[in-house]
C-alpha atoms as a PDB file:
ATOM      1  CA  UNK A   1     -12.519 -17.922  25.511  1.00  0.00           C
ATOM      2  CA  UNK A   2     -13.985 -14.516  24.156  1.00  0.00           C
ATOM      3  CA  UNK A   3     -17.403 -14.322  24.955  1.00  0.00           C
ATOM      4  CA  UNK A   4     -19.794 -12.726  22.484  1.00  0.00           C
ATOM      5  CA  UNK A   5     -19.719  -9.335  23.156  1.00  0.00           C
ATOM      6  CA  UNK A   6     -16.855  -8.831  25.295  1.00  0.00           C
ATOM      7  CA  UNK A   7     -14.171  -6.893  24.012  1.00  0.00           C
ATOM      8  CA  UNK A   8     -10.808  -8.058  22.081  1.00  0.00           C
ATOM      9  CA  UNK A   9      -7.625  -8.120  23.413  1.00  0.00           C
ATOM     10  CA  UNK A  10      -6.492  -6.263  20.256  1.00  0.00           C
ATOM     11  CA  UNK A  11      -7.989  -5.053  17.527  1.00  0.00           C
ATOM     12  CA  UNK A  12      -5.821  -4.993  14.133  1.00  0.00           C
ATOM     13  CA  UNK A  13      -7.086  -2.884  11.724  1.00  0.00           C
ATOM     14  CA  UNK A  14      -5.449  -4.117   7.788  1.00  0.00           C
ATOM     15  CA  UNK A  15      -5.069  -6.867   6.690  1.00  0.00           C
ATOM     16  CA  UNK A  16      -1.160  -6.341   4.784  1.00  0.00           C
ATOM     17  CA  UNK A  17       1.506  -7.857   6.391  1.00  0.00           C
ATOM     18  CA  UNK A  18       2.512  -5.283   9.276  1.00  0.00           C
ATOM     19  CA  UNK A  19      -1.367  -6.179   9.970  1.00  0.00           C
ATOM     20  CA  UNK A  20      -1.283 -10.117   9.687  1.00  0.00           C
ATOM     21  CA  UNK A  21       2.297 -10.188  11.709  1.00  0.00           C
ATOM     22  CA  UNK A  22       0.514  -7.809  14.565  1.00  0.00           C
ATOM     23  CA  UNK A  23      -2.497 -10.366  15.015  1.00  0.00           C
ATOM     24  CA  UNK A  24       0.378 -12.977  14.455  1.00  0.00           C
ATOM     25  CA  UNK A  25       2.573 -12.082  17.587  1.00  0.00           C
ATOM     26  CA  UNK A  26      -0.163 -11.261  19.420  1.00  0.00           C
ATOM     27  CA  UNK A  27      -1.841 -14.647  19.345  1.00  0.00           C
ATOM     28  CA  UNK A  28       1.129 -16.407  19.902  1.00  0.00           C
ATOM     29  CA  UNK A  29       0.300 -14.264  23.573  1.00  0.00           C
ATOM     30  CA  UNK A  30      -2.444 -15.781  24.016  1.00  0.00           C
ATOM     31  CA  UNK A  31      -4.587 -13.109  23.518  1.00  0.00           C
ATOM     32  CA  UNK A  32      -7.977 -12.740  22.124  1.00  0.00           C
ATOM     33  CA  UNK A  33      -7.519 -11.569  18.492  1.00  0.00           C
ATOM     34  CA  UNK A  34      -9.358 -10.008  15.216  1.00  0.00           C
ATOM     35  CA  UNK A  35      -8.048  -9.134  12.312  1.00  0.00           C
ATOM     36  CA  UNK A  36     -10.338  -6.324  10.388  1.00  0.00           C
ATOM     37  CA  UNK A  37      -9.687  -5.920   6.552  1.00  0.00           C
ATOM     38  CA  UNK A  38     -11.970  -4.551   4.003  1.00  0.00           C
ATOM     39  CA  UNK A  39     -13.392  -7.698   1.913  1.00  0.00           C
ATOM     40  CA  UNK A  40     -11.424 -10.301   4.154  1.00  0.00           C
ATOM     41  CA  UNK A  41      -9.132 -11.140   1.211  1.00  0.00           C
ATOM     42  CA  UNK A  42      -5.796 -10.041   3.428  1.00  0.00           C
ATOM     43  CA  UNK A  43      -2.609  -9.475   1.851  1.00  0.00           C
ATOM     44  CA  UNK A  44      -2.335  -5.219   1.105  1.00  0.00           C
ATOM     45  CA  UNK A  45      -0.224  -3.865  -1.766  1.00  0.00           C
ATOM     46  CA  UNK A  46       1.800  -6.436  -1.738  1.00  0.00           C
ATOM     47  CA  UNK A  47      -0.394  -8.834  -3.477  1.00  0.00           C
ATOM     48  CA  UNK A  48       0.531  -7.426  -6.330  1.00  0.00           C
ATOM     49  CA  UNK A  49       4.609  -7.849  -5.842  1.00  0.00           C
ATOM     50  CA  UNK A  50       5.843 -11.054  -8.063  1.00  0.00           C
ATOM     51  CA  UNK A  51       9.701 -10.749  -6.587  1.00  0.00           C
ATOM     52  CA  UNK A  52       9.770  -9.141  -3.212  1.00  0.00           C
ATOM     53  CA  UNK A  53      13.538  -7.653  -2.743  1.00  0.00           C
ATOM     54  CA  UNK A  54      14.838  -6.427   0.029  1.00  0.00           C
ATOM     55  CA  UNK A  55      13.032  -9.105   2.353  1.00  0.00           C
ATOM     56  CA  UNK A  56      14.604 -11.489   4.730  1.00  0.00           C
ATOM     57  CA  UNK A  57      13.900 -14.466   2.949  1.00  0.00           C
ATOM     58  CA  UNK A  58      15.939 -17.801   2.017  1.00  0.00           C
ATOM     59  CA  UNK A  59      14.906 -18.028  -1.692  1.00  0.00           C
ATOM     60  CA  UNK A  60      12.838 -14.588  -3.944  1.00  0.00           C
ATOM     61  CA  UNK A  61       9.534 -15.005  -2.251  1.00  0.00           C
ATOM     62  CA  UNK A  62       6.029 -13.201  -4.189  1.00  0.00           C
ATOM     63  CA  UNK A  63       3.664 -11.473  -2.216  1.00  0.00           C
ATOM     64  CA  UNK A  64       0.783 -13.834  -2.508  1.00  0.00           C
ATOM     65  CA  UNK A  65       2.815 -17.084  -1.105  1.00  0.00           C
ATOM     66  CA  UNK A  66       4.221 -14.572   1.740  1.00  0.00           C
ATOM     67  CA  UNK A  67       0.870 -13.085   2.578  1.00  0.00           C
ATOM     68  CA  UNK A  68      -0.914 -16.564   1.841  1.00  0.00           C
ATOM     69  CA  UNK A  69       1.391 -18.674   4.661  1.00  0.00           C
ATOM     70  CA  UNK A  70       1.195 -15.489   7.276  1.00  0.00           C
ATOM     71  CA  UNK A  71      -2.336 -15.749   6.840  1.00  0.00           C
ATOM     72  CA  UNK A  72      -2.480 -19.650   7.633  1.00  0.00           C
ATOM     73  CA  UNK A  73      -0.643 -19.443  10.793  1.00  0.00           C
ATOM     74  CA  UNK A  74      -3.055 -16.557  12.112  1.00  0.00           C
ATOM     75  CA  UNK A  75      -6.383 -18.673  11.551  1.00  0.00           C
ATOM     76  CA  UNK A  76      -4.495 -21.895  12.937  1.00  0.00           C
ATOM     77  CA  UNK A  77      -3.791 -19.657  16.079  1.00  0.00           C
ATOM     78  CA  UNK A  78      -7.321 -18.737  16.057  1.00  0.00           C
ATOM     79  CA  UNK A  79      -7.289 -15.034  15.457  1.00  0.00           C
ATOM     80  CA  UNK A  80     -11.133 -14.262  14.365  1.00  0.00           C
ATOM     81  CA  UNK A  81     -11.072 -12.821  10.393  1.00  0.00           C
ATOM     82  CA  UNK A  82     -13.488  -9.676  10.351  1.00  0.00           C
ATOM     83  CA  UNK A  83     -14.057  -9.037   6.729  1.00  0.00           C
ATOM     84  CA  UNK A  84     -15.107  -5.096   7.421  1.00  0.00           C
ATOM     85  CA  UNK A  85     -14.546  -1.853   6.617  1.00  0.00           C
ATOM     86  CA  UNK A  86     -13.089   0.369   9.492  1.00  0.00           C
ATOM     87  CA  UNK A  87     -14.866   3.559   8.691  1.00  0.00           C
ATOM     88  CA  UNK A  88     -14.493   5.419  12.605  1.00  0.00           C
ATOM     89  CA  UNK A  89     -12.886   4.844  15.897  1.00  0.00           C
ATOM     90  CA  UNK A  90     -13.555   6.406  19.280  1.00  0.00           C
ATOM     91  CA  UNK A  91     -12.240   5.570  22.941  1.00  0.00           C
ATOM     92  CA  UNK A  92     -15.447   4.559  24.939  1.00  0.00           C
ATOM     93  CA  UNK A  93     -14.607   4.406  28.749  1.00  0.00           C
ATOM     94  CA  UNK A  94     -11.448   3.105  28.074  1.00  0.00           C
ATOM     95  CA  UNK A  95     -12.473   0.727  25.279  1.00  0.00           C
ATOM     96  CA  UNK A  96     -11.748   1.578  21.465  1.00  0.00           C
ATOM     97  CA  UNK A  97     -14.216   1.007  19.789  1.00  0.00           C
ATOM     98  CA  UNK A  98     -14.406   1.014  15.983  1.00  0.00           C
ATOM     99  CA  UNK A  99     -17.183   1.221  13.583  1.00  0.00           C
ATOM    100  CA  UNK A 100     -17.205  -0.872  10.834  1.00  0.00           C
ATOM    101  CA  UNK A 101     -19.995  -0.607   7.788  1.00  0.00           C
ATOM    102  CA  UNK A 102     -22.109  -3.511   9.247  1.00  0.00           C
ATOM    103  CA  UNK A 103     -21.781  -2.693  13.233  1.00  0.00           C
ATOM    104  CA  UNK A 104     -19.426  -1.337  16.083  1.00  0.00           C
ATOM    105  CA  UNK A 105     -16.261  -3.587  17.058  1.00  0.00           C
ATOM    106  CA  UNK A 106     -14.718  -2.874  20.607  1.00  0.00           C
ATOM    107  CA  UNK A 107     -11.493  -3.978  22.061  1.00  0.00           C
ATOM    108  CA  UNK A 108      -8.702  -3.265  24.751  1.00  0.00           C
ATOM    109  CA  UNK A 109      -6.384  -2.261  22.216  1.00  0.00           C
ATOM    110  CA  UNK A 110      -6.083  -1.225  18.173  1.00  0.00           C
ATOM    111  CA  UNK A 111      -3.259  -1.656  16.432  1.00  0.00           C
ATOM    112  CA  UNK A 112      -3.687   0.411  12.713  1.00  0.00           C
ATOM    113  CA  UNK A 113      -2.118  -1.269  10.302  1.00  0.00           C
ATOM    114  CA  UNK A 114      -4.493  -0.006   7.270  1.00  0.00           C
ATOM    115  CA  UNK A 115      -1.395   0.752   5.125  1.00  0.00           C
ATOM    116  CA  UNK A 116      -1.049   3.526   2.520  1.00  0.00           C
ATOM    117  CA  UNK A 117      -2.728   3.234  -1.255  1.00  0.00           C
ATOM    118  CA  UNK A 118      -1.397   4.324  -4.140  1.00  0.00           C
ATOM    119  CA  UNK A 119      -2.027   8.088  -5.335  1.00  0.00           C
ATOM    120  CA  UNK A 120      -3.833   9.231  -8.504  1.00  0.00           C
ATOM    121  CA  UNK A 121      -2.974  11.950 -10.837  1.00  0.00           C
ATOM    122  CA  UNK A 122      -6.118  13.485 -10.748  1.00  0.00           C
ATOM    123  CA  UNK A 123      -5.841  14.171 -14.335  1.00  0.00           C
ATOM    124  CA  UNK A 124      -8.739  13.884 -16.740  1.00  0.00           C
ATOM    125  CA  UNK A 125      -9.245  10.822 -18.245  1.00  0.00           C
ATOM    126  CA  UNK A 126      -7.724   8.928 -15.287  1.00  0.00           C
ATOM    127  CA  UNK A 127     -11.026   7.864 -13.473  1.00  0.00           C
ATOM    128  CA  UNK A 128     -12.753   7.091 -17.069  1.00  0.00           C
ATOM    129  CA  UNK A 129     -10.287   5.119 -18.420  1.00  0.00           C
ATOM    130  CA  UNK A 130      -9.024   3.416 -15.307  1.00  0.00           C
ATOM    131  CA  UNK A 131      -9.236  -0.443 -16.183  1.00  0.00           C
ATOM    132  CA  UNK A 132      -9.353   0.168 -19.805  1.00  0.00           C
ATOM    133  CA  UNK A 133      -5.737   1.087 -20.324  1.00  0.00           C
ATOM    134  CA  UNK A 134      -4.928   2.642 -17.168  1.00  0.00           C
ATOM    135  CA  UNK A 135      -3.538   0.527 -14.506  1.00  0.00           C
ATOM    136  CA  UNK A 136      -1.586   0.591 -10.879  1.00  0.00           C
ATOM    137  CA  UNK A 137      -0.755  -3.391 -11.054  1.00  0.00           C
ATOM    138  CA  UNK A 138       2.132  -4.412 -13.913  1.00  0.00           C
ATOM    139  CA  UNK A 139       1.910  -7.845 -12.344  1.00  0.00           C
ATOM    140  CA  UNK A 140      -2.127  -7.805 -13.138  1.00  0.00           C
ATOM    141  CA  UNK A 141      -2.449  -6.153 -16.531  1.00  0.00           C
ATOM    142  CA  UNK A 142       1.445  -6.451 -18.605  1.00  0.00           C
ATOM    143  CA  UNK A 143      -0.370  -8.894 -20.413  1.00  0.00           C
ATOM    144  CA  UNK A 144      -2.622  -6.834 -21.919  1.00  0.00           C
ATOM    145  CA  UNK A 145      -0.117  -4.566 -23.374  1.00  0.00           C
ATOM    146  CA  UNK A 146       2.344  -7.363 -24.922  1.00  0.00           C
ATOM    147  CA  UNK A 147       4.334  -5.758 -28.261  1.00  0.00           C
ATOM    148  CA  UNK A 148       2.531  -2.241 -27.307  1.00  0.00           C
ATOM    149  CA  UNK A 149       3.666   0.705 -25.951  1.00  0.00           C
ATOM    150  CA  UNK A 150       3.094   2.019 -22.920  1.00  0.00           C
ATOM    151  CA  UNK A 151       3.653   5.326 -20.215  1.00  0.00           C
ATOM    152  CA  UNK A 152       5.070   5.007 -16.585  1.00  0.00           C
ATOM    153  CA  UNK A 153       4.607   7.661 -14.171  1.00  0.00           C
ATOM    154  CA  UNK A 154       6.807   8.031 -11.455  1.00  0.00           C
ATOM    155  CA  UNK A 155      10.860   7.407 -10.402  1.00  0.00           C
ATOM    156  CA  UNK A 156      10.501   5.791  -6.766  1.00  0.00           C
ATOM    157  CA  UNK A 157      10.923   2.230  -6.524  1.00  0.00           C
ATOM    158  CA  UNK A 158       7.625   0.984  -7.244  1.00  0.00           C
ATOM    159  CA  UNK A 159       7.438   2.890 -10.701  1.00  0.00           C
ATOM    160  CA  UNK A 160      10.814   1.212 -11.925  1.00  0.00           C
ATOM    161  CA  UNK A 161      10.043  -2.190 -10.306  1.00  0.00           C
ATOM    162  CA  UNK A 162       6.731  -2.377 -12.109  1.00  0.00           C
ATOM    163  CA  UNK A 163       7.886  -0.759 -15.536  1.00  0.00           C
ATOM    164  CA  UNK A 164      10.983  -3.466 -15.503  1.00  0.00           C
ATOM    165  CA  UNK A 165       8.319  -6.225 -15.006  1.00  0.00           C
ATOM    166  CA  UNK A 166       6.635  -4.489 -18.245  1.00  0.00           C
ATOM    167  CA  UNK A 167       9.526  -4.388 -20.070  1.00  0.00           C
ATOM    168  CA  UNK A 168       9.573  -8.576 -20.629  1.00  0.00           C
ATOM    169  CA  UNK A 169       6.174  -7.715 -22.361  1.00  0.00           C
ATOM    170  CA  UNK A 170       5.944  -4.359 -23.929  1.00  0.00           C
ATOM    171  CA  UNK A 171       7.215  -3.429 -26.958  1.00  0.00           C
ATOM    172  CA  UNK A 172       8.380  -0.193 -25.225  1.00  0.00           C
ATOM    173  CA  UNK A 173       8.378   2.342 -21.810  1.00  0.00           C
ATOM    174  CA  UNK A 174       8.358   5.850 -21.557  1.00  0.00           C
ATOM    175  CA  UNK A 175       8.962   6.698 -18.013  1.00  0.00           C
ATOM    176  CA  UNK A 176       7.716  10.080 -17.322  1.00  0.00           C
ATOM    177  CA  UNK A 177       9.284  11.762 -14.142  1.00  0.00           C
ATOM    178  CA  UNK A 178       8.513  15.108 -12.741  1.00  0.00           C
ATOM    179  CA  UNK A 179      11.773  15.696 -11.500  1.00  0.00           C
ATOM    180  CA  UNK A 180      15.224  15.466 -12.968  1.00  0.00           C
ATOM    181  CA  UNK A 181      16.476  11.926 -11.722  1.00  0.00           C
ATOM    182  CA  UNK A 182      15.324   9.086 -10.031  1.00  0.00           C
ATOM    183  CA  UNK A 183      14.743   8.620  -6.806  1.00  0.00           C
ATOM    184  CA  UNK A 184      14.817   4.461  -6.935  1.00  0.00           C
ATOM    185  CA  UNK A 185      17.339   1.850  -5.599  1.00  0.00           C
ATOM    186  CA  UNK A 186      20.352   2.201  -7.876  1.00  0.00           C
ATOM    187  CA  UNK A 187      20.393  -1.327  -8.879  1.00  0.00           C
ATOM    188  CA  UNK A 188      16.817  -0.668 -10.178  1.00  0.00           C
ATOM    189  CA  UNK A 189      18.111   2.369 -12.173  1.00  0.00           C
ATOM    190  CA  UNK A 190      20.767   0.431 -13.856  1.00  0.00           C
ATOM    191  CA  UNK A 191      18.480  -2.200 -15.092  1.00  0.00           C
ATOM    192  CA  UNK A 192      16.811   0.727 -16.431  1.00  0.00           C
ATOM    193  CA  UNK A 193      19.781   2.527 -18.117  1.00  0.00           C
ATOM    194  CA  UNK A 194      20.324  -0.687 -19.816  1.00  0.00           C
ATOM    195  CA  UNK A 195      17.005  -1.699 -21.258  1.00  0.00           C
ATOM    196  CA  UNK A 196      17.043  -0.435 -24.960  1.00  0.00           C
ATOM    197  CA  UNK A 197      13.063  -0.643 -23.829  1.00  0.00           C
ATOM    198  CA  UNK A 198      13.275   2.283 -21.903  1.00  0.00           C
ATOM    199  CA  UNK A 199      12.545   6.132 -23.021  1.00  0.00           C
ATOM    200  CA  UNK A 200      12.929   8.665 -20.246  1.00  0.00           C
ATOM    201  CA  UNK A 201      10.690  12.250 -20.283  1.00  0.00           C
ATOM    202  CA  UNK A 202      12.563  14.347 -17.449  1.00  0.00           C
ATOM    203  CA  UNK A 203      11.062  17.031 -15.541  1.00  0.00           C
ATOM    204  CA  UNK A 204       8.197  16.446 -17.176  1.00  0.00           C
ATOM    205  CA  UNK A 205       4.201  15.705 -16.051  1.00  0.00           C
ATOM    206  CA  UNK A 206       1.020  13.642 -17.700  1.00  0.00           C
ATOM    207  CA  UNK A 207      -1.679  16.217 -17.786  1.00  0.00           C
ATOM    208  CA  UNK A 208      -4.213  14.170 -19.414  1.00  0.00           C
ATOM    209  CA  UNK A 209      -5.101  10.650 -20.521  1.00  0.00           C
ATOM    210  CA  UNK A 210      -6.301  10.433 -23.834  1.00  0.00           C
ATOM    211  CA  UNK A 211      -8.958   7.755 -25.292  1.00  0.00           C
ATOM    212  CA  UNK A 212     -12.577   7.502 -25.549  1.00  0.00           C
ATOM    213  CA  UNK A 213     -13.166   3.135 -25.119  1.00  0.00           C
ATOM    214  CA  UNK A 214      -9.284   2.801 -24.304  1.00  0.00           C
ATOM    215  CA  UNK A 215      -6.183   4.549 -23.634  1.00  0.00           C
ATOM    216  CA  UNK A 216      -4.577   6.152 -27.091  1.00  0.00           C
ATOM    217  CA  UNK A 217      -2.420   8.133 -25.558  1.00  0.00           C
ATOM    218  CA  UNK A 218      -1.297  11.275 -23.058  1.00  0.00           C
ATOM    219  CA  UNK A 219      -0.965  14.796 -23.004  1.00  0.00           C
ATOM    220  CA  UNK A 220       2.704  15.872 -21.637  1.00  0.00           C
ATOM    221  CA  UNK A 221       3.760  19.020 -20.098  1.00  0.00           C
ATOM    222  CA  UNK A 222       6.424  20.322 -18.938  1.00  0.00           C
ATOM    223  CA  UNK A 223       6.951  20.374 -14.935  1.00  0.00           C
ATOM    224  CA  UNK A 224       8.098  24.201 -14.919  1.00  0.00           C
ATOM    225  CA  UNK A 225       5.409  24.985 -17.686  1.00  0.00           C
ATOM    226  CA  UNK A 226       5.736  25.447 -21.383  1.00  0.00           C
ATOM    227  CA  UNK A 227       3.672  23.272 -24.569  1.00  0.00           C
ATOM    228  CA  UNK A 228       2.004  20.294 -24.069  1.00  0.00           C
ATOM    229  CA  UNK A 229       2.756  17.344 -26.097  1.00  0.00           C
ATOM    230  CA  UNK A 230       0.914  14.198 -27.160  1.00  0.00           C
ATOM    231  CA  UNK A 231       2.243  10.933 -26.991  1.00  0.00           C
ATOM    232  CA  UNK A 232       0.875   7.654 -28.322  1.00  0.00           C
ATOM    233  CA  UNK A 233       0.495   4.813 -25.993  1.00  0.00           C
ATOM    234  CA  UNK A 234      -1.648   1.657 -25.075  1.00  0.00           C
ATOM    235  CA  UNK A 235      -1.775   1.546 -21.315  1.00  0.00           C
ATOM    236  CA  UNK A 236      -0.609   4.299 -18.576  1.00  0.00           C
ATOM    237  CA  UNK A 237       0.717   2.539 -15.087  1.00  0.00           C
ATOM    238  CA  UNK A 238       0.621   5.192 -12.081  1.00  0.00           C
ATOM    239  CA  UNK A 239       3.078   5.087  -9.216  1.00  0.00           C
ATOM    240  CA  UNK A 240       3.710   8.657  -7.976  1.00  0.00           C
ATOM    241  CA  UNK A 241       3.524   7.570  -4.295  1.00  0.00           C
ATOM    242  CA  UNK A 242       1.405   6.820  -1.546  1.00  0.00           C
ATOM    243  CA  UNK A 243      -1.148   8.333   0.810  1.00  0.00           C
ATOM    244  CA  UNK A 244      -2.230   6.466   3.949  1.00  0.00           C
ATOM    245  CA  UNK A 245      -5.247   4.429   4.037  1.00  0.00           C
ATOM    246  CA  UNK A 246      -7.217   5.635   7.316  1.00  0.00           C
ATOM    247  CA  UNK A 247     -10.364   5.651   8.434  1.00  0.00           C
ATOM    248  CA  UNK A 248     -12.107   8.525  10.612  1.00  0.00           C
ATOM    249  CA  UNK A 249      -9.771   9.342  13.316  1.00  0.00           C
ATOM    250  CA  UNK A 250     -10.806  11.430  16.233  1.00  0.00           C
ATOM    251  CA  UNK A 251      -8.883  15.072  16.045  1.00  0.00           C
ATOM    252  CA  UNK A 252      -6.634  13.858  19.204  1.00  0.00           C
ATOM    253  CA  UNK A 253      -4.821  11.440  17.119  1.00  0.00           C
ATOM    254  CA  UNK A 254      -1.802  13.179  15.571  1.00  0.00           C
ATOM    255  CA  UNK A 255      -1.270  13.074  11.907  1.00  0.00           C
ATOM    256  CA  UNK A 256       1.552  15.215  10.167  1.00  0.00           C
ATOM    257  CA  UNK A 257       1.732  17.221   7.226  1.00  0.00           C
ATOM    258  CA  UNK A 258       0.962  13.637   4.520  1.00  0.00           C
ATOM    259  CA  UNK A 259      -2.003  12.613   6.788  1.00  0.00           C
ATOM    260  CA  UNK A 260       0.286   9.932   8.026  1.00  0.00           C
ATOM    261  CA  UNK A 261      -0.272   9.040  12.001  1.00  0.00           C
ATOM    262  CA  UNK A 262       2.602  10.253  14.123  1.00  0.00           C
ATOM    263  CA  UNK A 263       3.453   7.502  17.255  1.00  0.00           C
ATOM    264  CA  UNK A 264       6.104   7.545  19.804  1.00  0.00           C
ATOM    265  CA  UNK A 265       9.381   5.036  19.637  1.00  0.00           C
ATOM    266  CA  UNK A 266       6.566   2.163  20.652  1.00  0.00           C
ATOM    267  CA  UNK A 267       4.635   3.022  18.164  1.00  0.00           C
ATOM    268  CA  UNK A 268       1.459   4.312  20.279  1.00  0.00           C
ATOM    269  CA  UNK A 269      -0.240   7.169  19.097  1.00  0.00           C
ATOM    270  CA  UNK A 270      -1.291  10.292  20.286  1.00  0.00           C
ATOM    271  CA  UNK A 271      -4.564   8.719  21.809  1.00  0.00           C
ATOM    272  CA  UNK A 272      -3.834   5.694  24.129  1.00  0.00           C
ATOM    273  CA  UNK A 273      -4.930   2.080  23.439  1.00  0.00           C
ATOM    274  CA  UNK A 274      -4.492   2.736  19.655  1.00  0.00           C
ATOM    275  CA  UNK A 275      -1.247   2.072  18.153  1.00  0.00           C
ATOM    276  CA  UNK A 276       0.351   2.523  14.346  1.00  0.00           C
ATOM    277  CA  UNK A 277       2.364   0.099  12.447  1.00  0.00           C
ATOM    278  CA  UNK A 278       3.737   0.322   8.996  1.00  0.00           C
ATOM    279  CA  UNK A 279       2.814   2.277   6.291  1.00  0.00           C
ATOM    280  CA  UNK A 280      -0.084   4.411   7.526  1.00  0.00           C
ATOM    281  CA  UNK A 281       2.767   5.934  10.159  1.00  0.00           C
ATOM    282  CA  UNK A 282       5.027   9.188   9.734  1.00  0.00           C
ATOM    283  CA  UNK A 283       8.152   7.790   9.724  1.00  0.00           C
ATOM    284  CA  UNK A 284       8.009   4.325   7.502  1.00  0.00           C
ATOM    285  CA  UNK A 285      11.259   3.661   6.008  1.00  0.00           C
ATOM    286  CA  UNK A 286       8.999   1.963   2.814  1.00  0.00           C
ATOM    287  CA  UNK A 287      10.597  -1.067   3.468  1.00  0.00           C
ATOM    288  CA  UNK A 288       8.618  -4.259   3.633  1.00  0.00           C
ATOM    289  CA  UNK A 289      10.807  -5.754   6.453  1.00  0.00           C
ATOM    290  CA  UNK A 290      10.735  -2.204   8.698  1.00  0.00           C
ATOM    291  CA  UNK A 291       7.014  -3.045   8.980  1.00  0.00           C
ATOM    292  CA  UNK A 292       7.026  -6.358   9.968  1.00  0.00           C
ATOM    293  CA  UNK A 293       9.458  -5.814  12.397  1.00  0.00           C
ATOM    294  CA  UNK A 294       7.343  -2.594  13.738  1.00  0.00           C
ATOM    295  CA  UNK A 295       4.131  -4.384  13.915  1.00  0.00           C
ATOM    296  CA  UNK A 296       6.274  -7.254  16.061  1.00  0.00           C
ATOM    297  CA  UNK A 297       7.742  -4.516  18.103  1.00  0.00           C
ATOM    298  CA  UNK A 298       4.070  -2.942  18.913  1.00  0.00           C
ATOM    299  CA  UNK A 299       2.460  -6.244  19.797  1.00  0.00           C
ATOM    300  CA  UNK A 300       6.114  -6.503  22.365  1.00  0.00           C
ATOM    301  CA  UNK A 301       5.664  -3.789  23.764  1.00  0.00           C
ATOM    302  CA  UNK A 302       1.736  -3.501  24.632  1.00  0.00           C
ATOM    303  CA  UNK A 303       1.878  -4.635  28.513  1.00  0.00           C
ATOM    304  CA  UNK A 304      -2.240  -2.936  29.475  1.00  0.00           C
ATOM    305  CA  UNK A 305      -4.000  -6.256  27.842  1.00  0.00           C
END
């Protein structure tokens, strides 16, 4: 029994699902457990995934059922909910302790498991217009847009995952793509190919979204320069990638050239006690099982609690 005040056994920091397995395995320890995420609502990015693929799972699972049964069998192992943002963390005589908007949080160990968020363009028009036409959720907003036409940026897999879930609604795509191919899961490109939906702008950037109460449209330009072009559209979805969600680390932790935390094969970073899971670490492979099985891993291999 945790007395009030003591420290935690471990302190997981996100609430996705590298976070919620990491508190997971690590009650099932026996150890004394929070789980810290922002609003207390638990789930990450992937709350926003109908038809998770490439998952270990008996029948096509969505994000909010997989998040919504790992976050049952936390609270019926008793792992404490913190509904906080992490905005600094600091050793303290061998403690971490993390400072959350409402107070200071202390434990034996912290596993980060804050996951990445998606990246703006950083294009006027984006921050106005963001809810009013521009969107990072298909799964949210396609029906908004249903017989319209609307812009895709991006040629990973979440930029053709989410404009294929658009497609059953909009009257048509225009995926614009900096480069000069795709860069998604070939079976997602195919599905692509063969949507008379799709349009495809190659080499080719958004410079500006257009619209005063709404989007009306975008400015294109070509990647290696040249004249812009406008293009009339309803809604804009942006997936160009991902930049890790962190708070304030102290300088000792290691972070490479993204801002991503560098850890060693257990997954401990540069700073010890404090430990990185998933997508805030240099290294992910982006796949939704990887981090699941490194936040099991971590939790494995933490023998000082």
């Amino acid at each position: 029994m945790r007395r009030l005040g003591d420290p935690y056994d471990i302190l997981v920091v996100g609430g996705g699902l590298a976070g919620l397995t990491a508190a997971h395995h690590a009650a099932l320890r026996g150890l004394r457990v929070a789980s810290l995420d922002e609003g207390g609502h638990m789930g990450g990015l992937v709350m926003n995934v109908s038809r998770i693929g490439g998952y270990p799972a008996a029948n096509a699972v969505s994000g909010i059922d997989l998040a919504a049964a790992q976050l049952e069998a936390i609270l019926e192992l008793g792992v404490e909910i913190v509904p906080d943002r992490a905005t600094a963390l600091a050793l303290d005589g061998g403690i971490v302790a993390v400072t959350t908007d409402s107070g200071v949080h202390k434990a034996k160990t912290v596993v980060l498991a804050s996951g990445a968020r998606l990246k703006s363009l950083g294009v006027p028009g984006e921050k106005a217009l963001f809810g009013r036409g521009v969107s990072q959720c298909a799964d949210c907003d396609a029906g908004f847009f249903v017989d319209q036409n609307v812009v895709v940026v991006g040629g990973g897999d979440a930029a053709l995952q989410e404009a294929l879930h658009l497609s059953d609604y909009v009257n048509g795509i225009t995926l614009v793509v900096r480069g000069d191919a795709l860069r998604a899961k070939q079976s997602y490109v195919a599905l692509a190919a063969d949507n008379p939906k799709f349009e495809f702008r190659w080499s080719t950037e958004v410079s500006e979204i257009l619209g005063n109460d709404g989007v009306e449209g975008v400015r294109l330009t070509p990647a290696g320069g040249g004249d812009a072009q406008e293009l009339a559209c309803s809604g804009v979805f942006v997936f160009i990638g991902l930049e890790p969600s962190v708070c304030a680390l102290p300088d000792i932790i290691q972070r490479d050239a993204g801002g991503f935390i560098v850890t060693d094969a257990n997954f401990q970073t540069s700073l010890p006690g404090i430990y990185a899971v998933g997508a805030v670490r240099a290294g992910y492979s982006g796949q939704l099982a990887s981090a699941v099985g490194e936040a099991a891993a971590a939790i494995a291999g933490i023998q000082t609690v």
